[in-house]
C-alpha atoms as a PDB file:
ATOM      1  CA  UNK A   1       0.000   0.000   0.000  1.00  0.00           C
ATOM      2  CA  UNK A   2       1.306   3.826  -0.983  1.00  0.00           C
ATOM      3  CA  UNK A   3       0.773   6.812   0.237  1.00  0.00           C
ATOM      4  CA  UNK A   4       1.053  10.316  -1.287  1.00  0.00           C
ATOM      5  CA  UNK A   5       1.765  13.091   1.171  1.00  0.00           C
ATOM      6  CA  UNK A   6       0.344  16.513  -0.554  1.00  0.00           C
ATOM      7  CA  UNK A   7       1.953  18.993  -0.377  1.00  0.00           C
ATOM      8  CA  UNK A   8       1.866  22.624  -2.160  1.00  0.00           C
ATOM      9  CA  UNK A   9       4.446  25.067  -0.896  1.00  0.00           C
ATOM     10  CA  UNK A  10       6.059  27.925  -1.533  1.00  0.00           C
ATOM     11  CA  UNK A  11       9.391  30.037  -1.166  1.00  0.00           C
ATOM     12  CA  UNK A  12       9.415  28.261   3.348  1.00  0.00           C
ATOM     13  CA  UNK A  13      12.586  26.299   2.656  1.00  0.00           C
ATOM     14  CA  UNK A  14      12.985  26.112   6.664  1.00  0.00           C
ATOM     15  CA  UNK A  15       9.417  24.775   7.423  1.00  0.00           C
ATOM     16  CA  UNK A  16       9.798  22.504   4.450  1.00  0.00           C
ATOM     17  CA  UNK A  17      13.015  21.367   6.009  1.00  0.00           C
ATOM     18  CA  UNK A  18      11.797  20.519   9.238  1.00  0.00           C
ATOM     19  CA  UNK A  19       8.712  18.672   7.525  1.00  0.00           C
ATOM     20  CA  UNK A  20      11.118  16.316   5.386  1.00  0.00           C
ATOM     21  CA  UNK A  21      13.548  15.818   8.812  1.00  0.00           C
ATOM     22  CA  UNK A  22      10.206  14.688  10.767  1.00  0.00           C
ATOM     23  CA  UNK A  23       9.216  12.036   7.860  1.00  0.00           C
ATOM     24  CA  UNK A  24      12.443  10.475   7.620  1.00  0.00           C
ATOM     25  CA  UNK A  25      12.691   9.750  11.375  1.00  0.00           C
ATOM     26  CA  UNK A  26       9.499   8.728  11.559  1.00  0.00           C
ATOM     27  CA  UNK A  27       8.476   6.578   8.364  1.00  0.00           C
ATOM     28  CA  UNK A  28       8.967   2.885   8.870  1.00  0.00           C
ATOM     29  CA  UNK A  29       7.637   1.603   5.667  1.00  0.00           C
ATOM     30  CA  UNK A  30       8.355   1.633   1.916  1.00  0.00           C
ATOM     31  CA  UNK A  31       6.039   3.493  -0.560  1.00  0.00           C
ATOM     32  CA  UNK A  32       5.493   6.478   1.253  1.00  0.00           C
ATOM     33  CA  UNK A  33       5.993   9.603  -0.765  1.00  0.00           C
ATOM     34  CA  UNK A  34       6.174  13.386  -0.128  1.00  0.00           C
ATOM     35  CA  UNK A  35       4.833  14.996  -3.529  1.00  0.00           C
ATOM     36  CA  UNK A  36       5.602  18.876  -3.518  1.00  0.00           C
ATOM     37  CA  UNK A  37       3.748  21.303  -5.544  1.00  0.00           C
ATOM     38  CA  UNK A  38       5.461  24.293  -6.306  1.00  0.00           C
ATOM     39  CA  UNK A  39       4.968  27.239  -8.693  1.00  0.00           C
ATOM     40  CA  UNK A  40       7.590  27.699 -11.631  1.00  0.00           C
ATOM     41  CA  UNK A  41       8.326  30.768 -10.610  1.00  0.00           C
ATOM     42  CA  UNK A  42       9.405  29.954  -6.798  1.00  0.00           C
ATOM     43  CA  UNK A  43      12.505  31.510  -5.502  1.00  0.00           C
ATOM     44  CA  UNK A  44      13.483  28.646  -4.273  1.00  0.00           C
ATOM     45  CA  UNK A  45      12.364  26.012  -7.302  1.00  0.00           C
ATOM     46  CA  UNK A  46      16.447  24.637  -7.585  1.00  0.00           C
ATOM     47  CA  UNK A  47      16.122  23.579  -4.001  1.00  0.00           C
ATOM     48  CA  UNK A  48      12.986  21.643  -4.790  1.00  0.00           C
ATOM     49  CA  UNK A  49      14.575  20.404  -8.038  1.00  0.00           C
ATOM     50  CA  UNK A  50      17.700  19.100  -5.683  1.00  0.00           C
ATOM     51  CA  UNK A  51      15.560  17.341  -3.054  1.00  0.00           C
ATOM     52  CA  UNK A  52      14.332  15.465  -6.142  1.00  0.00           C
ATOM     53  CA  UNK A  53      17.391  13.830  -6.788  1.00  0.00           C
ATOM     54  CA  UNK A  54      18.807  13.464  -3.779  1.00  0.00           C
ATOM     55  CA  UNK A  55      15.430  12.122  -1.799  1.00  0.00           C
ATOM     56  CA  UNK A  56      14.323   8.861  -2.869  1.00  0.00           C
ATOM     57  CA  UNK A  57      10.822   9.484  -1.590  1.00  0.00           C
ATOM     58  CA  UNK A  58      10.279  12.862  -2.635  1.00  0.00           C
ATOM     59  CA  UNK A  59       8.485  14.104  -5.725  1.00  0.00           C
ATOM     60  CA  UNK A  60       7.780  17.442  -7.260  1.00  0.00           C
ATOM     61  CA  UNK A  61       4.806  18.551  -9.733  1.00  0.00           C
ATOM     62  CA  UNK A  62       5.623  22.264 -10.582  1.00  0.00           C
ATOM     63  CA  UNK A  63       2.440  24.861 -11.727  1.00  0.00           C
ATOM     64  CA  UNK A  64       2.868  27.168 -14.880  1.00  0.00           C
ATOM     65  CA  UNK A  65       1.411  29.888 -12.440  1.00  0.00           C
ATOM     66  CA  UNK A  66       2.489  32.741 -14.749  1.00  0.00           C
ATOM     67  CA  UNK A  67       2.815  35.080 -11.985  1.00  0.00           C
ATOM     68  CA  UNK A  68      -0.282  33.923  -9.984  1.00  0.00           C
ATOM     69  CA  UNK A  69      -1.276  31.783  -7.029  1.00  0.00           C
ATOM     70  CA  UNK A  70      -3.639  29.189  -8.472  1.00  0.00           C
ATOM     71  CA  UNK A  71      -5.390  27.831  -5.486  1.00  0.00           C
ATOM     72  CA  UNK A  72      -4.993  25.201  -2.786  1.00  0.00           C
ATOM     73  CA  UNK A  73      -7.978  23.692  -4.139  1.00  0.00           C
ATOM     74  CA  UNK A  74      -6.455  23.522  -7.643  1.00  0.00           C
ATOM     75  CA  UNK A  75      -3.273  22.964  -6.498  1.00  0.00           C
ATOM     76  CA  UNK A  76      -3.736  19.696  -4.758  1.00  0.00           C
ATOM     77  CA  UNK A  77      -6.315  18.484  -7.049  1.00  0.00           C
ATOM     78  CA  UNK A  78      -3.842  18.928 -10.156  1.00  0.00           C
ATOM     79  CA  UNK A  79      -0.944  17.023  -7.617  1.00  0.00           C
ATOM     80  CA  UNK A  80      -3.952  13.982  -7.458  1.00  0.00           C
ATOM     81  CA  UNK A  81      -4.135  14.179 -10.837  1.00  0.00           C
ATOM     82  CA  UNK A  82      -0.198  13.206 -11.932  1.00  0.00           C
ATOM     83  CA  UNK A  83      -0.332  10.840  -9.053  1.00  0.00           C
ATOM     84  CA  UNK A  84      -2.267   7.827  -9.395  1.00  0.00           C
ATOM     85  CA  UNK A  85       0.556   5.015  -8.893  1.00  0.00           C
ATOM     86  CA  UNK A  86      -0.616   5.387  -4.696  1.00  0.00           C
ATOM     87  CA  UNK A  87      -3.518   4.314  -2.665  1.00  0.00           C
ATOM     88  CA  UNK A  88      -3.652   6.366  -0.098  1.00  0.00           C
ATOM     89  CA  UNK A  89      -3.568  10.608  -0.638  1.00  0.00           C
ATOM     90  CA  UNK A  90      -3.099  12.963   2.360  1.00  0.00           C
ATOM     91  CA  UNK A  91      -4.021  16.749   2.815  1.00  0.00           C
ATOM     92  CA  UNK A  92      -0.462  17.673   4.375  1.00  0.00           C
ATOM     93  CA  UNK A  93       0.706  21.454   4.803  1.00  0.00           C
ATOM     94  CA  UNK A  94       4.448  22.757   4.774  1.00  0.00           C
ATOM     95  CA  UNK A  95       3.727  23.889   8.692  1.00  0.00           C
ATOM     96  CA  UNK A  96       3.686  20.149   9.825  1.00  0.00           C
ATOM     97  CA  UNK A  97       5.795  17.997  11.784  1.00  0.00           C
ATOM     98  CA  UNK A  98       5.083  14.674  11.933  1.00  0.00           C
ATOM     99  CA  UNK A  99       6.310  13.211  15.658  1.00  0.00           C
ATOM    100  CA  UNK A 100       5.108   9.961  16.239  1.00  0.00           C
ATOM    101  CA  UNK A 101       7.585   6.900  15.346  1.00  0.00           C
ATOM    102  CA  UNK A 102       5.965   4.551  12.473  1.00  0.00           C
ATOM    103  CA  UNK A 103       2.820   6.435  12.267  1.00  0.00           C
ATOM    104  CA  UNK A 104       2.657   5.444   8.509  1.00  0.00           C
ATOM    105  CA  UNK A 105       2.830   1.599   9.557  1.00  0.00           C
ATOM    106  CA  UNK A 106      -0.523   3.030  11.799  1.00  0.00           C
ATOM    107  CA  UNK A 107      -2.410   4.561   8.580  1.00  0.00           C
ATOM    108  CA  UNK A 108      -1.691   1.681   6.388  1.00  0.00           C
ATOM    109  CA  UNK A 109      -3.416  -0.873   9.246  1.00  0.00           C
ATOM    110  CA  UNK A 110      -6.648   1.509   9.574  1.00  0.00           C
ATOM    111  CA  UNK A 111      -6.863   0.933   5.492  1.00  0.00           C
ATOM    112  CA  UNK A 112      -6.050  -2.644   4.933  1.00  0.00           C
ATOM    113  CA  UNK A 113      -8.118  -4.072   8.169  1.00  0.00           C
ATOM    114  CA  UNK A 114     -11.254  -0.969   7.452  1.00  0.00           C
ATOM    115  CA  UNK A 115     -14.159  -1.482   5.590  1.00  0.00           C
ATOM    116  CA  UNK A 116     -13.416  -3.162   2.365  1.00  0.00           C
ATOM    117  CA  UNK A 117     -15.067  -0.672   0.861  1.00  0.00           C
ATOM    118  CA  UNK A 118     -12.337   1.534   1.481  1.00  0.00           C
ATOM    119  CA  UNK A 119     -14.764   4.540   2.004  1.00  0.00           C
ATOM    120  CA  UNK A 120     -13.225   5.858   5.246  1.00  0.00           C
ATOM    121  CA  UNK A 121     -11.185   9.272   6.564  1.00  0.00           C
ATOM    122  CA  UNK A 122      -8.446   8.899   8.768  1.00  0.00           C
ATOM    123  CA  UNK A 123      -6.872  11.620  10.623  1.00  0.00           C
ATOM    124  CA  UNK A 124      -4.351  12.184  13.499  1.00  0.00           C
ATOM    125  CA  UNK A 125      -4.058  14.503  16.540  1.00  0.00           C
ATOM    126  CA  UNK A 126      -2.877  18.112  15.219  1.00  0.00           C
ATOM    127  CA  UNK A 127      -1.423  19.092  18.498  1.00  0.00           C
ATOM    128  CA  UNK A 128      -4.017  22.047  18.958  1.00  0.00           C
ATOM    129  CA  UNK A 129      -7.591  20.643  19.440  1.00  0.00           C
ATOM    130  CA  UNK A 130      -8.543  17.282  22.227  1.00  0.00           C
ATOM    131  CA  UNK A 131      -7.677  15.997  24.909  1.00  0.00           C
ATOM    132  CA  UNK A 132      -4.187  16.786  26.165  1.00  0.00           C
ATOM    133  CA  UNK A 133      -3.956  19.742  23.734  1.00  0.00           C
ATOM    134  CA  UNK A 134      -4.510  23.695  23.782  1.00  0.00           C
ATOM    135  CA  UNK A 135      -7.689  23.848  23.167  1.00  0.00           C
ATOM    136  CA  UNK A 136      -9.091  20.208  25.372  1.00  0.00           C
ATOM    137  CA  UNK A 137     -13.115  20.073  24.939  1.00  0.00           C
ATOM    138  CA  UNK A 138     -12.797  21.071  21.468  1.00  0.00           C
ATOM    139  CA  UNK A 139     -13.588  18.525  18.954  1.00  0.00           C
ATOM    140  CA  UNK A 140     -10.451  17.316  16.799  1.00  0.00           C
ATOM    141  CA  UNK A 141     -10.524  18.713  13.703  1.00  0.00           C
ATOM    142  CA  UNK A 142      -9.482  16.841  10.659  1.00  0.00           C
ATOM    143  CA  UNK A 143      -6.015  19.261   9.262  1.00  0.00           C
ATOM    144  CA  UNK A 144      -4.408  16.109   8.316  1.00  0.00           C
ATOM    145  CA  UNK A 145      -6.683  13.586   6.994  1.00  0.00           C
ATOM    146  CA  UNK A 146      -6.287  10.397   4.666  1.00  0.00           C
ATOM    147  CA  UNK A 147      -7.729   9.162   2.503  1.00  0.00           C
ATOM    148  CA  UNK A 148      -8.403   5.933  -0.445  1.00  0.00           C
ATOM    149  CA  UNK A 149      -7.937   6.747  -3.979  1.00  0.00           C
ATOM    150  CA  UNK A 150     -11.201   5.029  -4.396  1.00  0.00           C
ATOM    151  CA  UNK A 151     -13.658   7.615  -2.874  1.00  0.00           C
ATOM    152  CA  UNK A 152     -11.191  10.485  -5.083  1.00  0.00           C
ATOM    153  CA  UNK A 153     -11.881   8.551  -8.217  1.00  0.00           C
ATOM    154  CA  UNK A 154     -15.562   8.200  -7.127  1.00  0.00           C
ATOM    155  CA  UNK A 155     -16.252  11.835  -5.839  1.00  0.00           C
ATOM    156  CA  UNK A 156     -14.081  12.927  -8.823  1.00  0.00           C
ATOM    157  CA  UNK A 157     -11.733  15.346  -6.690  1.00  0.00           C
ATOM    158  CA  UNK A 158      -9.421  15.306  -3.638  1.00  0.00           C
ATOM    159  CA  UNK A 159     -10.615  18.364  -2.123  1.00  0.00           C
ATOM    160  CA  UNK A 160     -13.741  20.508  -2.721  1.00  0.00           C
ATOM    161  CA  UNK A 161     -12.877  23.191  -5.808  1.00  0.00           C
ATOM    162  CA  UNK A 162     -15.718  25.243  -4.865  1.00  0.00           C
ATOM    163  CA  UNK A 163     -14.109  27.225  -1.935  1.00  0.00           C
ATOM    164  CA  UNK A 164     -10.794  27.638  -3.170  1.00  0.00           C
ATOM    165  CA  UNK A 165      -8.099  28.586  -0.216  1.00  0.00           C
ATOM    166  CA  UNK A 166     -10.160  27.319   2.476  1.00  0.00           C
ATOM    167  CA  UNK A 167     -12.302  24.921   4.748  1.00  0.00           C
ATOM    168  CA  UNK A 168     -11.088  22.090   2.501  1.00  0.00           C
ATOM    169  CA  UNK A 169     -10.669  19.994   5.715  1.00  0.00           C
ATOM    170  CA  UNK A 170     -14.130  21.081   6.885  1.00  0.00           C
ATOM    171  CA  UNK A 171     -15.899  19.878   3.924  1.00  0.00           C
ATOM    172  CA  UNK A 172     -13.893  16.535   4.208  1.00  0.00           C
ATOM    173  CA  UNK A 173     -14.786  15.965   7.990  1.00  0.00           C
ATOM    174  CA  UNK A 174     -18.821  17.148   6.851  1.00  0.00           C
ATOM    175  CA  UNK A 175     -18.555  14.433   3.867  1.00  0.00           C
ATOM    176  CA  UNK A 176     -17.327  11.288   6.111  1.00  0.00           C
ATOM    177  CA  UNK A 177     -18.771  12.223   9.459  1.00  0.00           C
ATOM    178  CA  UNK A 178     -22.168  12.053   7.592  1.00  0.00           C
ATOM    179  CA  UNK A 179     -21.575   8.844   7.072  1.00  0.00           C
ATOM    180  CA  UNK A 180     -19.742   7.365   9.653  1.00  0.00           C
ATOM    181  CA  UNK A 181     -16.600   6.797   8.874  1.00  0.00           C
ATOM    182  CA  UNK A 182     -14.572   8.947  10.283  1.00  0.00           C
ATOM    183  CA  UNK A 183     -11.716   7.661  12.663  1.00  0.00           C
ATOM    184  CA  UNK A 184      -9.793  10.384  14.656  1.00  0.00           C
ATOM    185  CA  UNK A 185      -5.972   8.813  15.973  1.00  0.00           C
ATOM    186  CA  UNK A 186      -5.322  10.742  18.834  1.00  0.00           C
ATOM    187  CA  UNK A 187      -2.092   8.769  19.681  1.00  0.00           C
ATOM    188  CA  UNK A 188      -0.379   9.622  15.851  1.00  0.00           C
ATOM    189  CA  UNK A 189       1.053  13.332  16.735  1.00  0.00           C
ATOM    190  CA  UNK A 190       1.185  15.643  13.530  1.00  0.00           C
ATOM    191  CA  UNK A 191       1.674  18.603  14.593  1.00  0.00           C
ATOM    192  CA  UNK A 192       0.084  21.894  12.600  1.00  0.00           C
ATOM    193  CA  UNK A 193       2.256  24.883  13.663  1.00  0.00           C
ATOM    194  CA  UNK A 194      -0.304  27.298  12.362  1.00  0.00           C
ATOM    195  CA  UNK A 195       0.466  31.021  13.250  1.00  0.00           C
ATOM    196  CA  UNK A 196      -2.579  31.618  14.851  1.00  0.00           C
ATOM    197  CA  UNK A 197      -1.886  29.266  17.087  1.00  0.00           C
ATOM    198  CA  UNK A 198       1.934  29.386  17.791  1.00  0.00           C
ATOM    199  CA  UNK A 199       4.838  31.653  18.280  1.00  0.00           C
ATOM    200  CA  UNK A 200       5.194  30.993  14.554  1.00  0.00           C
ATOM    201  CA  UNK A 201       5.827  34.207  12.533  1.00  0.00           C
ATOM    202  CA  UNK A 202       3.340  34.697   9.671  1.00  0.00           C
ATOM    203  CA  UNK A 203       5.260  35.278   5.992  1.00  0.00           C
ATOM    204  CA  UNK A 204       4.156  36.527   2.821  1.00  0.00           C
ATOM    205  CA  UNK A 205       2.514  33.632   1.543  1.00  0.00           C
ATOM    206  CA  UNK A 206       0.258  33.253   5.126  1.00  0.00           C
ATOM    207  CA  UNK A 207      -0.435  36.832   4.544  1.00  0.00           C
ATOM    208  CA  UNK A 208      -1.754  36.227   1.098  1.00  0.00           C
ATOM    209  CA  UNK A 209      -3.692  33.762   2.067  1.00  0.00           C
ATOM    210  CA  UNK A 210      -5.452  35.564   5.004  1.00  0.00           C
ATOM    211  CA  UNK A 211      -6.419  38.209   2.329  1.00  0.00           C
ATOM    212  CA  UNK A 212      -7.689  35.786  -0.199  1.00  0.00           C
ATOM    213  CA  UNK A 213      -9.829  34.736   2.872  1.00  0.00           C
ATOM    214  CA  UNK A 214     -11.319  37.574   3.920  1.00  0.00           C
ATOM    215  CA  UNK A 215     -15.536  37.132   4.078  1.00  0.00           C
ATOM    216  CA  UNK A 216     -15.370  33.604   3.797  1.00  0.00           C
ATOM    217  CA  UNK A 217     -13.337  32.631   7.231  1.00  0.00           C
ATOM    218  CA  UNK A 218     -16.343  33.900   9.377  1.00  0.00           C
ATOM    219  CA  UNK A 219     -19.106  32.967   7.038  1.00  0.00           C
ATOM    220  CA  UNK A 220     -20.589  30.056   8.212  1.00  0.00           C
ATOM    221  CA  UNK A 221     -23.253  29.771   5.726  1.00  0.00           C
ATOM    222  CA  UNK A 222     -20.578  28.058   3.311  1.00  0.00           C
ATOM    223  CA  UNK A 223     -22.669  24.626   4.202  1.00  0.00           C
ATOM    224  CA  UNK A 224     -25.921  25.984   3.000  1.00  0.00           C
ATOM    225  CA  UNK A 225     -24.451  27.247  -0.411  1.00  0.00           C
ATOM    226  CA  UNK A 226     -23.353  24.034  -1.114  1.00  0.00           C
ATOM    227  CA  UNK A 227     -25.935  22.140   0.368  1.00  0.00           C
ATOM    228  CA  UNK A 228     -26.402  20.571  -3.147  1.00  0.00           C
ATOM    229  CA  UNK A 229     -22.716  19.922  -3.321  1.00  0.00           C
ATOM    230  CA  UNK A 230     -22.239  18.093  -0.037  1.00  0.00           C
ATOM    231  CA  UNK A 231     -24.966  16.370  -0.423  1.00  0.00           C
ATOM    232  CA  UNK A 232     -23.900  14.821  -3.921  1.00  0.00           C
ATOM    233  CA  UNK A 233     -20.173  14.194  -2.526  1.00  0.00           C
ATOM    234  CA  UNK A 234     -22.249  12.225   0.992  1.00  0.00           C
ATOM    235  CA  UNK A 235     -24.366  10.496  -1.878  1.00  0.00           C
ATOM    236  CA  UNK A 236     -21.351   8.887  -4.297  1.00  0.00           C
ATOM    237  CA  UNK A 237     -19.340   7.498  -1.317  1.00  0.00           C
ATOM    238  CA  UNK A 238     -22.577   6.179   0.228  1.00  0.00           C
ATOM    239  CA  UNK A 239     -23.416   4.060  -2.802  1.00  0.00           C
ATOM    240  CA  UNK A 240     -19.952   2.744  -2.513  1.00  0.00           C
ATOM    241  CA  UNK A 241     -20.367   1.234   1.119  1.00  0.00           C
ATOM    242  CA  UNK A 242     -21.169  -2.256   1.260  1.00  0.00           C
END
């Protein structure tokens, strides 16, 4: 069983750094890859091109962005798109860590002893949200989820493209909580070392993103708008379970 680790990124060599240290002391398994989508024009695009060739389990999809940030949406969706040799995709951002030893030897259990249908959402402790963490009686919130090529192929994308730089992981958690098969590892520790919620300093690119957001962070009627489009997504995987 593979796994693809999404990733889109941008000009945070240091974060990216950490990321890639974290997987290779922590990865037991073979097949486990760390795709990286990058624009053409990065600053830093050599250093992505090096990691390449000198990582065995790292590979890089680069965007003709001419000049432009296409999307998280489109970005990951695209990175699904040139990677269908896996099983397994995961919504992974350049401001994780991953901590616990053999976590991936973890996510490939949950897959191969699930449902055989394979329509289930995995995701781990963030370090922010449930017991133990910051914020304790808040439910854990899905930053990091997996899951089977099956229900992409099926649904027909890896994340929603309807809300482009944001509540991706939301519409996930809606999607699989709906129907049941959701299953939240609170002993695999990936940490998310947001800014809002650390002493990490915000950079350009979580600047741009916080503008891009602005009027659809606070607007919780996001579920009603695409009431239609939930409810198709909740309808596809359902037909699937056995």
């Amino acid at each position: 069983m593979k796994i693809a680790l999404l990733c889109p990124t941008r000009n945070r060599r240091n974060k990216l750094l950490t990321l890639i240290a974290s997987l290779i002391t922590t990865i037991k398994t073979d097949g486990v890859y760390l795709v990286l989508g990058v624009d053409e024009d990065d600053p830093i695009k050599k250093y992505y091109d090096y990691l390449q060739h000198n990582v065995p389990f790292i590979r890089v999809i680069t965007f003709k962005n001419n000049g432009k940030f296409l999307g998280l949406s489109t970005m990951w969706n695209e990175m699904v798109r040139q990677t269908q040799d896996v099983d397994i995709y995961a919504m992974v951002g350049d401001d994780m860590t991953f901590l616990t030893q053999d976590w991936d030897v973890e996510i490939k259990k949950e897959f191969e002893n699930g449902p055989k249908d394979n329509v289930l959402m995995v995701h781990c402790n963030d370090g922010m949200r449930g017991p133990g963490n910051k914020y304790e009686n808040v439910k854990p919130f899905c930053v990091n989820f997996f899951v089977h090529k099956k229900c992409v192929d099926a649904v027909g994308y890896f994340v929603e493209p309807y809300i482009e730089n944001i509540h991706q992981d939301t519409w996930c958690q809606v999607v699989y909580d709906s129907l049941g098969r959701t299953k939240y590892r609170h002993d695999i520790l990936i940490k998310h070392l947001h800014v809002s919620e650390t002493k990490d300093k915000a950079d350009t690119i979580t600047d741009n993103l916080e503008k891009l957001r602005v009027g659809i962070w606070d607007n919780n009627n996001w579920m009603v708008t695409y009431k239609k489009e939930l409810e198709h997504d909740v309808s596809i995987l359902k037909s699937l379970i056995k």
